[in-house]
C-alpha atoms as a PDB file:
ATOM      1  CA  UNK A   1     -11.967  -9.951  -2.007  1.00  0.00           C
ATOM      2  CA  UNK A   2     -11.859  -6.872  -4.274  1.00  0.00           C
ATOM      3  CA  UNK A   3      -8.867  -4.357  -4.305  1.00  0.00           C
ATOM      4  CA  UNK A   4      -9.692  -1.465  -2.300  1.00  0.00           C
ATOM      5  CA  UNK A   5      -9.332   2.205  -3.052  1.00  0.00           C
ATOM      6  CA  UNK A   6      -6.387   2.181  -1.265  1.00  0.00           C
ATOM      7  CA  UNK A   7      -4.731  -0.426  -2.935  1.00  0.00           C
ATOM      8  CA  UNK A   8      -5.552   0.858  -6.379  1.00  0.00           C
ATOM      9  CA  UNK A   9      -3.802   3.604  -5.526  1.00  0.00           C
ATOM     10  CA  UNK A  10      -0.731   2.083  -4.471  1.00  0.00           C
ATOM     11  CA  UNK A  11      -0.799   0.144  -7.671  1.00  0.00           C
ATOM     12  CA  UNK A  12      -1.209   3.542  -9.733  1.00  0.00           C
ATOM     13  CA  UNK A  13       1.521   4.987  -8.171  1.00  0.00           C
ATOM     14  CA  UNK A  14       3.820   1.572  -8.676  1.00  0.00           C
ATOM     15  CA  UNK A  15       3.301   2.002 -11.884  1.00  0.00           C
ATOM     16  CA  UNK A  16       3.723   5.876 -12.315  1.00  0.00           C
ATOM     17  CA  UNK A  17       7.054   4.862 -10.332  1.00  0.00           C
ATOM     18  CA  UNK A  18       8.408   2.727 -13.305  1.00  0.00           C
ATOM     19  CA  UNK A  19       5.917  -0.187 -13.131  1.00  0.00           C
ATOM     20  CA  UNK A  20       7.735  -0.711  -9.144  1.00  0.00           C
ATOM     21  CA  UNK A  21       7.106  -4.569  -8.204  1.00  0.00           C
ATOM     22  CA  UNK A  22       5.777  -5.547  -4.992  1.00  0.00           C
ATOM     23  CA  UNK A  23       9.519  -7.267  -4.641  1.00  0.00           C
ATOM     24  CA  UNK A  24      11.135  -4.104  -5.149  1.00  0.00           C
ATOM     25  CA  UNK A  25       8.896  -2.384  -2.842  1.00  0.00           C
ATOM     26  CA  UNK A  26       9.392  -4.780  -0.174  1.00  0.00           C
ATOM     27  CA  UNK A  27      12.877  -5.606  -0.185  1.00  0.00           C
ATOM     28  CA  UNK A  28      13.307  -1.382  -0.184  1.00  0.00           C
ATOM     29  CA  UNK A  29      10.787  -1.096   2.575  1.00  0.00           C
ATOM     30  CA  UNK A  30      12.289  -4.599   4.537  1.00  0.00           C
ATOM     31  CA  UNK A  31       9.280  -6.390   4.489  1.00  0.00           C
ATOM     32  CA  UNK A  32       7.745  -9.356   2.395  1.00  0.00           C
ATOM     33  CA  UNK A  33       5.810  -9.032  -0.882  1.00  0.00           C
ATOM     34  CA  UNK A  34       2.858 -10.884   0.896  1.00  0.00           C
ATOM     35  CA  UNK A  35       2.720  -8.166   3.481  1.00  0.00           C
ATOM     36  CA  UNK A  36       2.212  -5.463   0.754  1.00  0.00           C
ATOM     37  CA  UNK A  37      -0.342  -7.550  -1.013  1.00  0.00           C
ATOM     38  CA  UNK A  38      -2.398  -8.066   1.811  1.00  0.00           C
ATOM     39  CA  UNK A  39      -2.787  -4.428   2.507  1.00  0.00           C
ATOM     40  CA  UNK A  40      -3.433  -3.438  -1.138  1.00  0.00           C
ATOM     41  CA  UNK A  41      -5.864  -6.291  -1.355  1.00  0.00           C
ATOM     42  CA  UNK A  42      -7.438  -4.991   2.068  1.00  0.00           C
ATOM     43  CA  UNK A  43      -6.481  -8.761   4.046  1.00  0.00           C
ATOM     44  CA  UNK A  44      -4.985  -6.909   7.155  1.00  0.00           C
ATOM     45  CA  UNK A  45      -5.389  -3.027   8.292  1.00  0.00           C
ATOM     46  CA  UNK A  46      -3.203  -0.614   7.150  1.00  0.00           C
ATOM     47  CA  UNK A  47      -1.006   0.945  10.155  1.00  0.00           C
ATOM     48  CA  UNK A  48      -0.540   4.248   9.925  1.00  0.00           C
ATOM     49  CA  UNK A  49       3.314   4.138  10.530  1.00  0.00           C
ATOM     50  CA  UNK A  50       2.910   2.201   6.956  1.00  0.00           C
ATOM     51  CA  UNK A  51       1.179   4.799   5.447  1.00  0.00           C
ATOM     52  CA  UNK A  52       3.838   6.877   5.895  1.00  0.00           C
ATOM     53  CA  UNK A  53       6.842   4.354   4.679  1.00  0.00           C
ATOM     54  CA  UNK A  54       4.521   3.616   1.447  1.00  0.00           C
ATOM     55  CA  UNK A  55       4.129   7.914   0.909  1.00  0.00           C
ATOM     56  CA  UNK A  56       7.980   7.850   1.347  1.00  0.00           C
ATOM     57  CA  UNK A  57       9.080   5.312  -0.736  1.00  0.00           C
ATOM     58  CA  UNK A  58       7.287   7.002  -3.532  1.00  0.00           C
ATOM     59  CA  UNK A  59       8.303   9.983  -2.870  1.00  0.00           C
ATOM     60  CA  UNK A  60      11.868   8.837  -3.320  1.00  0.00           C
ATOM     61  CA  UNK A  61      10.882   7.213  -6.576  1.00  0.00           C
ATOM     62  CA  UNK A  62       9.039  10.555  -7.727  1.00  0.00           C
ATOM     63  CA  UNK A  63       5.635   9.781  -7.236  1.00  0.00           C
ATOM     64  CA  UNK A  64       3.487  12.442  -4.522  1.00  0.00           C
ATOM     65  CA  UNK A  65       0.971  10.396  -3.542  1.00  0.00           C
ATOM     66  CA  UNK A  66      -1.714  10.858  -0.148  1.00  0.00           C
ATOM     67  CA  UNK A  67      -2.761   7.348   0.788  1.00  0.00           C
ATOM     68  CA  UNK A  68      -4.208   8.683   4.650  1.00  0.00           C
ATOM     69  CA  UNK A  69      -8.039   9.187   3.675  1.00  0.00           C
ATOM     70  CA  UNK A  70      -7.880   5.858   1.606  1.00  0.00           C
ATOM     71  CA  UNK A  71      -6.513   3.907   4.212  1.00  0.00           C
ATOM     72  CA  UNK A  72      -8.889   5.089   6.730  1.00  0.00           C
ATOM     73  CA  UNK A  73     -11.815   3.771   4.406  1.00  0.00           C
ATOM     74  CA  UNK A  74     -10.013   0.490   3.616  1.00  0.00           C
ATOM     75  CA  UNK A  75      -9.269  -0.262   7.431  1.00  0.00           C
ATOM     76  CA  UNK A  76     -12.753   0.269   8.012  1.00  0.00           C
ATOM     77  CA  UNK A  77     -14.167  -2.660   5.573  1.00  0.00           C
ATOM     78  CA  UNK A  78     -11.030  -5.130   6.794  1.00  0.00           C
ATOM     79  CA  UNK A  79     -12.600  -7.940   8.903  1.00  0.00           C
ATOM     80  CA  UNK A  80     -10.807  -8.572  12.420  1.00  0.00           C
ATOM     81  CA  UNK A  81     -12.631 -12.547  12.194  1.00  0.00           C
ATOM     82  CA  UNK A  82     -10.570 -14.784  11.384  1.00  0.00           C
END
């Protein structure tokens, strides 16, 4: 499965952040690395609640980022088989 638009853009802004880890993210945002991955790889649908804690946490790191519109187009391609 390719990256979505989304996810590319959470990866931009880890990066403009001080090349962030998934680790660091997660542990800040109390949730596994796995969980992050799977919505930057587009594996589960984004909740919007998470939106807003991944908008946050760069925001605290310095980062303005608007990940609503790409989320909307990710959740849309995300599978609910299986």
């Amino acid at each position: 499965m390719a990256i979505t638009e989304f996810g590319k853009a959470v990866r931009k802004a880890r990066i403009d952040a001080d090349n962030v880890t998934l680790g660091t993210m997660a542990k800040e945002l109390q949730t596994t690395p796995s969980f992050l991955s799977a919505l930057e790889m587009g594996r589960k649908k984004i909740p919007t609640e998470w939106v807003k804690k991944i908008e946050a946490f760069f925001h605290r790191h310095g980062v303005s980022v608007r990940l609503g519109e790409l989320a909307d187009i990710a959740n849309k391609n995300v599978s609910l088989e299986g």
